[in-house]
Every structure is written in C-alpha cells, then in structure tokens.
C-alpha atoms as a PDB file:
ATOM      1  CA  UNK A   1       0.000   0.000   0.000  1.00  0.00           C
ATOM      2  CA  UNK A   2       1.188   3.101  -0.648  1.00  0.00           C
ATOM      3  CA  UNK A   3      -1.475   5.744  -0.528  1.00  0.00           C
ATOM      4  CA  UNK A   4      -3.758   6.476   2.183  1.00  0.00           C
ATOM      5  CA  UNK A   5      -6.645   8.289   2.193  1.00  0.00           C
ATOM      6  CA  UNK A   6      -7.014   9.906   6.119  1.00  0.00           C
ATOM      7  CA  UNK A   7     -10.544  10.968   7.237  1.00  0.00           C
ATOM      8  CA  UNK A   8      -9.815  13.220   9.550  1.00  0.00           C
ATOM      9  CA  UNK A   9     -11.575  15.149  12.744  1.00  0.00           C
ATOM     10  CA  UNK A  10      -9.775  18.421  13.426  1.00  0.00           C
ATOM     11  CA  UNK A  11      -5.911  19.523  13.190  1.00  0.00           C
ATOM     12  CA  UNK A  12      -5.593  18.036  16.669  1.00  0.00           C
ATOM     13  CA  UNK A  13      -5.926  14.510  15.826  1.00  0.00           C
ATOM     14  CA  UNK A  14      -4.141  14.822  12.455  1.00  0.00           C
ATOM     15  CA  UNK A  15      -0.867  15.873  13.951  1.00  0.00           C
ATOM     16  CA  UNK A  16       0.276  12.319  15.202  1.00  0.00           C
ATOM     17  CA  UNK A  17      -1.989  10.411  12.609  1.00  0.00           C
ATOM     18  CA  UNK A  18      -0.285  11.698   9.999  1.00  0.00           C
ATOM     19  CA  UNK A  19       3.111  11.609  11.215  1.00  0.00           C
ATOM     20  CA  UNK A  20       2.401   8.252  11.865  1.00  0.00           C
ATOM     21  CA  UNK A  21       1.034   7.038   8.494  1.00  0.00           C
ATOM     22  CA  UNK A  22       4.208   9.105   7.087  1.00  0.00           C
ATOM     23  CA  UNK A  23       6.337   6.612   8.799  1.00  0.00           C
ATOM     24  CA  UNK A  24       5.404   3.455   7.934  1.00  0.00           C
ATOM     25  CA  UNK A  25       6.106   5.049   4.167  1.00  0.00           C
ATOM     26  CA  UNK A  26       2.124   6.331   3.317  1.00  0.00           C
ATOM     27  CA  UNK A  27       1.727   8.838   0.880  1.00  0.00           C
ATOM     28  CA  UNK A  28      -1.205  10.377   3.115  1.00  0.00           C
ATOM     29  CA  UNK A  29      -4.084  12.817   2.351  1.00  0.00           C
ATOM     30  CA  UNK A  30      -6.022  14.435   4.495  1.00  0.00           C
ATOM     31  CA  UNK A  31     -10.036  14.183   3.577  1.00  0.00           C
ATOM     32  CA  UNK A  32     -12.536  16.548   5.505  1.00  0.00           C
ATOM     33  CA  UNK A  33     -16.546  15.097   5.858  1.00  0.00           C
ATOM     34  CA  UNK A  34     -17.601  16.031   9.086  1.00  0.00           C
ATOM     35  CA  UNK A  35     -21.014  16.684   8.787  1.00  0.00           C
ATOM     36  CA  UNK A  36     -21.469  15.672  12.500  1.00  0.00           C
ATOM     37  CA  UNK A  37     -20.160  18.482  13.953  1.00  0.00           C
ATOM     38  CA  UNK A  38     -21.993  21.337  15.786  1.00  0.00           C
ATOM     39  CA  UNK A  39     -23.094  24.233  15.702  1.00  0.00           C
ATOM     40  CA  UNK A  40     -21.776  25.511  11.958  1.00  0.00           C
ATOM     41  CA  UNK A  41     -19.457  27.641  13.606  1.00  0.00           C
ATOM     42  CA  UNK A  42     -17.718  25.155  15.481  1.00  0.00           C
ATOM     43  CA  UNK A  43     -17.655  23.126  11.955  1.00  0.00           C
ATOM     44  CA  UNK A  44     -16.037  26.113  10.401  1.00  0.00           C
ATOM     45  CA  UNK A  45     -13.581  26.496  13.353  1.00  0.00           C
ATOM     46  CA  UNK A  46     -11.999  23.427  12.970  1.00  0.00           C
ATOM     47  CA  UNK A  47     -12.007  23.215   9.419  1.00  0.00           C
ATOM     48  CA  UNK A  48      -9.823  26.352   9.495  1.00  0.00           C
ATOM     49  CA  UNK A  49      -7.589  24.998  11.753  1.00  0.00           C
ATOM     50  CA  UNK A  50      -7.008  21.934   9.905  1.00  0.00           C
ATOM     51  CA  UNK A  51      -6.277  23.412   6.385  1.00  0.00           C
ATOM     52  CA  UNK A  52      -3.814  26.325   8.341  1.00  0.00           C
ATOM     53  CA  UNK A  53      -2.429  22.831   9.856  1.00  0.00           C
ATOM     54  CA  UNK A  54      -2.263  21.138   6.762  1.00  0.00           C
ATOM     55  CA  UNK A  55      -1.337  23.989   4.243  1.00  0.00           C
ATOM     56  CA  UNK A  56       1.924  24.184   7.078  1.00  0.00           C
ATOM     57  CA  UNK A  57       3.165  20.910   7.109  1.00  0.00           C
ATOM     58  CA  UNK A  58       2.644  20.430   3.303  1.00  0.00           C
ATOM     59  CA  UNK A  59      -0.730  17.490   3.852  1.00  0.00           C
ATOM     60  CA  UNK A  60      -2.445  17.413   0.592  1.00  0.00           C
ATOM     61  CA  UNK A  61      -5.867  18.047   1.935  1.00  0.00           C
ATOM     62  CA  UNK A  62      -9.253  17.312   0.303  1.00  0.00           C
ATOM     63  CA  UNK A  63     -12.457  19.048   1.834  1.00  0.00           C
ATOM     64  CA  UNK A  64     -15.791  17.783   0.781  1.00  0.00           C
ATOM     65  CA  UNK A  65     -18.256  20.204   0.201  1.00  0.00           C
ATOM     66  CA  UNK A  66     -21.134  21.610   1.907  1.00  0.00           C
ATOM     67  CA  UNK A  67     -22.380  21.079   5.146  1.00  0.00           C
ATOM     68  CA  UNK A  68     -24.157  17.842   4.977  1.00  0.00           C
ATOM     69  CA  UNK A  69     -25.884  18.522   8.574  1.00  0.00           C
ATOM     70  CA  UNK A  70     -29.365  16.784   7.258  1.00  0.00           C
ATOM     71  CA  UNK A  71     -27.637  13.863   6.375  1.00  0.00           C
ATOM     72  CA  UNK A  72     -26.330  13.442   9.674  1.00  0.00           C
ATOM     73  CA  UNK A  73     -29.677  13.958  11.745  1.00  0.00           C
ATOM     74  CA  UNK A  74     -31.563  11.531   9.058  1.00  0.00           C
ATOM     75  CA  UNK A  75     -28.993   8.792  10.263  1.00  0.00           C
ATOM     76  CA  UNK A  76     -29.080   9.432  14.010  1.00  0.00           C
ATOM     77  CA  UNK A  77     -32.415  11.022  15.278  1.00  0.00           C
ATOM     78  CA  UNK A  78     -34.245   8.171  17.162  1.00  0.00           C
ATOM     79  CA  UNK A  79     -30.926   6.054  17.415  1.00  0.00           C
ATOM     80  CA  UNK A  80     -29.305   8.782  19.637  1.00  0.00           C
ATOM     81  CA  UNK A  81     -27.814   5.956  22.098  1.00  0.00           C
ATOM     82  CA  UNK A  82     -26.350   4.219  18.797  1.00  0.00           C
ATOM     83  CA  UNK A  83     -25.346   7.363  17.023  1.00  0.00           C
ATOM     84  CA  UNK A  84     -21.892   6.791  16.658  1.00  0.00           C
ATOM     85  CA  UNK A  85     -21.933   3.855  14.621  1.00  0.00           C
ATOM     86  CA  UNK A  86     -24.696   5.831  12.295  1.00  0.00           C
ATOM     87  CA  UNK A  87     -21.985   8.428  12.400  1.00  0.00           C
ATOM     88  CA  UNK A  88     -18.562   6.404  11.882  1.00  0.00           C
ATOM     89  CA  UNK A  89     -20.806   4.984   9.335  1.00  0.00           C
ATOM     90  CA  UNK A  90     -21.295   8.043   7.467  1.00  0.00           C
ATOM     91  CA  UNK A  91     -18.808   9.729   7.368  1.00  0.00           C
ATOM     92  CA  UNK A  92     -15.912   6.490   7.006  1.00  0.00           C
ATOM     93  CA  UNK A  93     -19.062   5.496   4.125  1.00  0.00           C
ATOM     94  CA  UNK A  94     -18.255   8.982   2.138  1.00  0.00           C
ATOM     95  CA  UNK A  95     -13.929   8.791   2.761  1.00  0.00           C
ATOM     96  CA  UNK A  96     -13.971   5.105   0.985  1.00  0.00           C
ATOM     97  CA  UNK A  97     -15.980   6.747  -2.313  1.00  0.00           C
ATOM     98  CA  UNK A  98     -13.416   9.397  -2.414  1.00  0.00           C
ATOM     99  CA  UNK A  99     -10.709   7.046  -1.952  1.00  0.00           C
ATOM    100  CA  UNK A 100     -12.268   4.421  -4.266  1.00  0.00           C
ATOM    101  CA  UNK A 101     -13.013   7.373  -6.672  1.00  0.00           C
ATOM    102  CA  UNK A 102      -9.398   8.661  -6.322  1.00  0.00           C
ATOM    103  CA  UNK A 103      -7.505   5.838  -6.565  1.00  0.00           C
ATOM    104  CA  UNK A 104      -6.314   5.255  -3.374  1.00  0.00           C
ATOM    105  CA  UNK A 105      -4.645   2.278  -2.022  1.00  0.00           C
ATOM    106  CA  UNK A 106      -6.715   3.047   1.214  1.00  0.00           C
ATOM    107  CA  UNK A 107      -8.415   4.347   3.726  1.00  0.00           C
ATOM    108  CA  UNK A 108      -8.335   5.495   7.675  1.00  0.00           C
ATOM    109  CA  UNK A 109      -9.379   7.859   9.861  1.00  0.00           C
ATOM    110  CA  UNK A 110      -7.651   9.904  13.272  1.00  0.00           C
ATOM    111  CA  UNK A 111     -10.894   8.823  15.141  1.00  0.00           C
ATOM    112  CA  UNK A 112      -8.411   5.919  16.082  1.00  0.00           C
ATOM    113  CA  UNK A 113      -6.081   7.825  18.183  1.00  0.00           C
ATOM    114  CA  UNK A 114      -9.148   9.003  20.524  1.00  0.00           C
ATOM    115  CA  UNK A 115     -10.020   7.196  24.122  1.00  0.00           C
ATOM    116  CA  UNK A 116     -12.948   8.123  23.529  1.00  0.00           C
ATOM    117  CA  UNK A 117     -14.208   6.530  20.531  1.00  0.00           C
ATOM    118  CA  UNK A 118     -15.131   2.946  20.406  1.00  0.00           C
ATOM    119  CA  UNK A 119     -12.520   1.196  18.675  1.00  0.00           C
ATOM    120  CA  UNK A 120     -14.168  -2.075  17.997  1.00  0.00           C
ATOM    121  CA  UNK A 121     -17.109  -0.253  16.511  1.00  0.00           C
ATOM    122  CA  UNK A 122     -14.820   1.822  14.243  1.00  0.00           C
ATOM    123  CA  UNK A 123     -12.962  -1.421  13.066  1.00  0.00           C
ATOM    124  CA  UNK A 124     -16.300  -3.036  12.550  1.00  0.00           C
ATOM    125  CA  UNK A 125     -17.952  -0.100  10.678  1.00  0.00           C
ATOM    126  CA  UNK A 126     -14.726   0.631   8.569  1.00  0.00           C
ATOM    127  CA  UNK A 127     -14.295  -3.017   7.283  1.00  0.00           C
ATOM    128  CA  UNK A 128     -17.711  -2.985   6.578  1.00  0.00           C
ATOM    129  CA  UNK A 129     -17.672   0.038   4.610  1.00  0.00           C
ATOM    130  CA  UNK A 130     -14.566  -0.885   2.907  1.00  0.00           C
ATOM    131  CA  UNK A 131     -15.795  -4.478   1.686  1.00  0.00           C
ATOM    132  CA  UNK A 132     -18.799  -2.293   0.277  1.00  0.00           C
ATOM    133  CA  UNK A 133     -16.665   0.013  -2.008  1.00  0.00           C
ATOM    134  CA  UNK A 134     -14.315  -1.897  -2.707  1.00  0.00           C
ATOM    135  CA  UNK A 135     -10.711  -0.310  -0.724  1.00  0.00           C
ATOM    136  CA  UNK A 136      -9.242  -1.352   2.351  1.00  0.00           C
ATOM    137  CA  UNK A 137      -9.565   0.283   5.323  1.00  0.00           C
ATOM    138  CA  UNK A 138      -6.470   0.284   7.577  1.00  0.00           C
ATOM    139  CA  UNK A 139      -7.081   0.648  11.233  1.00  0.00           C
ATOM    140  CA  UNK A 140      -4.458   0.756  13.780  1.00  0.00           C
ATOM    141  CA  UNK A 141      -4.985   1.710  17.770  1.00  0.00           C
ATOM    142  CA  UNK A 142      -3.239   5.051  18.373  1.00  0.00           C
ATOM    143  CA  UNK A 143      -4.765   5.811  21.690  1.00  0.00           C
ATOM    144  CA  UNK A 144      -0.963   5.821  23.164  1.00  0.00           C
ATOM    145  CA  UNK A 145      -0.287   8.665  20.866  1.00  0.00           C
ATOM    146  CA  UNK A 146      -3.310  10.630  22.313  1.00  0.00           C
ATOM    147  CA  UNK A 147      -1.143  12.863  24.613  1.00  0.00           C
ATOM    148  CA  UNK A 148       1.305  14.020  22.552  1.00  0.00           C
ATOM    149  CA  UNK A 149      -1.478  14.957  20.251  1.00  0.00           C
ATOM    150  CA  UNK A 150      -2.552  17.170  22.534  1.00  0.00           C
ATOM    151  CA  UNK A 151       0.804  18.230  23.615  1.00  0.00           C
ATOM    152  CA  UNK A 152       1.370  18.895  19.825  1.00  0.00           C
ATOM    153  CA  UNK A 153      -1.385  21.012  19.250  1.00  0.00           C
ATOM    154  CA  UNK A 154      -0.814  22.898  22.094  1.00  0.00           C
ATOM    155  CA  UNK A 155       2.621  23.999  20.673  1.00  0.00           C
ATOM    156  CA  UNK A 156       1.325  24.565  17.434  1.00  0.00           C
ATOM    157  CA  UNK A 157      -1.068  26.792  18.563  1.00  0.00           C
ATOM    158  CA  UNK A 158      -4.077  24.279  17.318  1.00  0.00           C
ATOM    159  CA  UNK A 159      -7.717  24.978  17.675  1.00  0.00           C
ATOM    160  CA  UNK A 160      -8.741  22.895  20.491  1.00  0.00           C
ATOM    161  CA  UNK A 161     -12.198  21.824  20.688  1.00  0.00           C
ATOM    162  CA  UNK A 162     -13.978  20.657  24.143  1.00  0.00           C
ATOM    163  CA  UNK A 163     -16.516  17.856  22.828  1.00  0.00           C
ATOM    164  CA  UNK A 164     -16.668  15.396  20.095  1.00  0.00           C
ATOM    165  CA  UNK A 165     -19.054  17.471  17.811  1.00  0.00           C
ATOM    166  CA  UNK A 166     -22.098  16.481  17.320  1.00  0.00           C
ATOM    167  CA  UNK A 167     -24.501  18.070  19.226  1.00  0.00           C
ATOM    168  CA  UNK A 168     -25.275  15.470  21.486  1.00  0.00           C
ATOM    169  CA  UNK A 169     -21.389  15.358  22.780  1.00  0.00           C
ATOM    170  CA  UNK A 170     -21.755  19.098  23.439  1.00  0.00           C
ATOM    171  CA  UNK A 171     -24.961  18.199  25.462  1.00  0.00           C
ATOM    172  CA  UNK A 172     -23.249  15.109  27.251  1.00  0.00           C
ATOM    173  CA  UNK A 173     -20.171  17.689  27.448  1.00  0.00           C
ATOM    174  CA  UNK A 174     -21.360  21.005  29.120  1.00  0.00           C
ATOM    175  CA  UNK A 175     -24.842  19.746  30.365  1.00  0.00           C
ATOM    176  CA  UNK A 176     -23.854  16.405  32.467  1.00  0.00           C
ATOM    177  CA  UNK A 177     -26.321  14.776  30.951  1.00  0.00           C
ATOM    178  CA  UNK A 178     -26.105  11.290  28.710  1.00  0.00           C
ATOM    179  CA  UNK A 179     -27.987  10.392  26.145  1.00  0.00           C
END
C-alpha cells in the first residue's frame, strides 16, 4: 500500500496520525466530511484549523463540500444511544468513495487515536464500509499517541475543541447529561 486516504476530525488529531502514516512510508491525504459536527461555527472552526495545519506541514488536503448537517440527523435522530456507529458509518461510508473514486490504495481515519471513541465499533464499521466500495480500510490503535497529540497542538497553537461534535457530545459535554 502506498497511498492512504485519512478521514480526519480536526488539526488536533491529524498531527500524530499523519506523522504516523508518514512513517510506515504512506503517501497520506487528508479528507474533511464532518457533517457531525456542531453548531456551523464550530464546523467552520476546525475546518480552518485543519487546512492552516495542513497547508503548514505540506498534507495534501481534500475538503468535501457543503455542510451535509441533514444527512447526519436523518442517520441518528431516534438512534441517539447508537449514534456513533450511524456516524462512523457516514462519514468512514463517504472517505472510501473518495478514496475508491481517487484511486487510493486506502483508507483510515484519526478517530483511532481518541479514548474516547469505540474502537471495535470503528474497526467493525470501517471493514464494513470498505468491503462495500471496494478499498481497504487500515485501522491501527493510536490511543498511546493521544497525549502528545494534545501536547502537539498545544505547541502549534491548534484549535482545540472541548466535545466530540455532534450536538449530542456538546450536550453530554457542558450539560452532564447522557444520552
């Protein structure tokens, strides 16, 4: 394999992906489809940090489109306590058409260097997805690199977000609440 095809979160999570996937000899592009992500401006913010991050260190970086916020509620409202799979689904569905559509050897995402994501769904949902569209899907547990992520993005200055994204995480988040 040689070229990778990164969905990717926020600048945060890139910065330790990437040098990763750079490592082990990747050609890697970063691919933005977060639709999931709350309120627009929040959306925006990140996306702004992760091209400033990217344009810096020289990731090419593809950024889907639009602001595909109905797609997102049409997958999760009245599955709210199985959203993230609807989510991982969607948005790990849309990075292995660009890949597949691209030409890339593969696909991942920086979702795997977060505690806080289920891993074994993500593994689940991304094989799934990949044996639909036809390219691999590459997942590797980063969690230990989660830190120094942070540490990273600190130094760099990164926008540093508080919640997940969706609006449900910001509930969860600021208003103690689960869902």
């Amino acid at each position: 394999m040689k070229s990778l095809l990164l969905h990717t979160c926020c600048a945060p999570c890139a910065t330790c992906c990437v040098q990763h996937w750079r490592q082990q000899g990747l050609d890697v592009t970063a691919f933005w489809y977060n639709p999931n992500i709350h309120p627009f401006t929040e959306h925006e913010a990140r996306l702004q940090s992760l091209q400033s991050y990217a344009q810096a260190e020289g990731i090419p970086l593809i950024v889907s489109g639009g602001y595909d916020m109905v797609a997102y509620f049409r997958a999760v409202v009245g599955h709210e306590s199985e959203r993230c799979g609807h989510c991982f689904r969607l948005r790990l569905s849309m990075t292995a058409v660009i890949a597949r559509l691209r030409g890339f050897d593969g696909f991942s995402t920086t979702l795997l260097i977060s505690p806080y994501q289920d891993h074994e769904l993500l593994r689940q949902v991304g094989e799934e997805v990949a044996g639909r569209h036809g390219v691999g899907f590459i997942y590797e547990d980063m969690r230990s690199s989660f830190r120094e992520s942070q540490r990273l993005s600190r130094e760099l200055g990164l926008y540093r977000q508080k919640y997940c994204g969706c609006v449900y995480s910001e509930w969860e988040r600021f208003g103690k609440v689960k869902v």
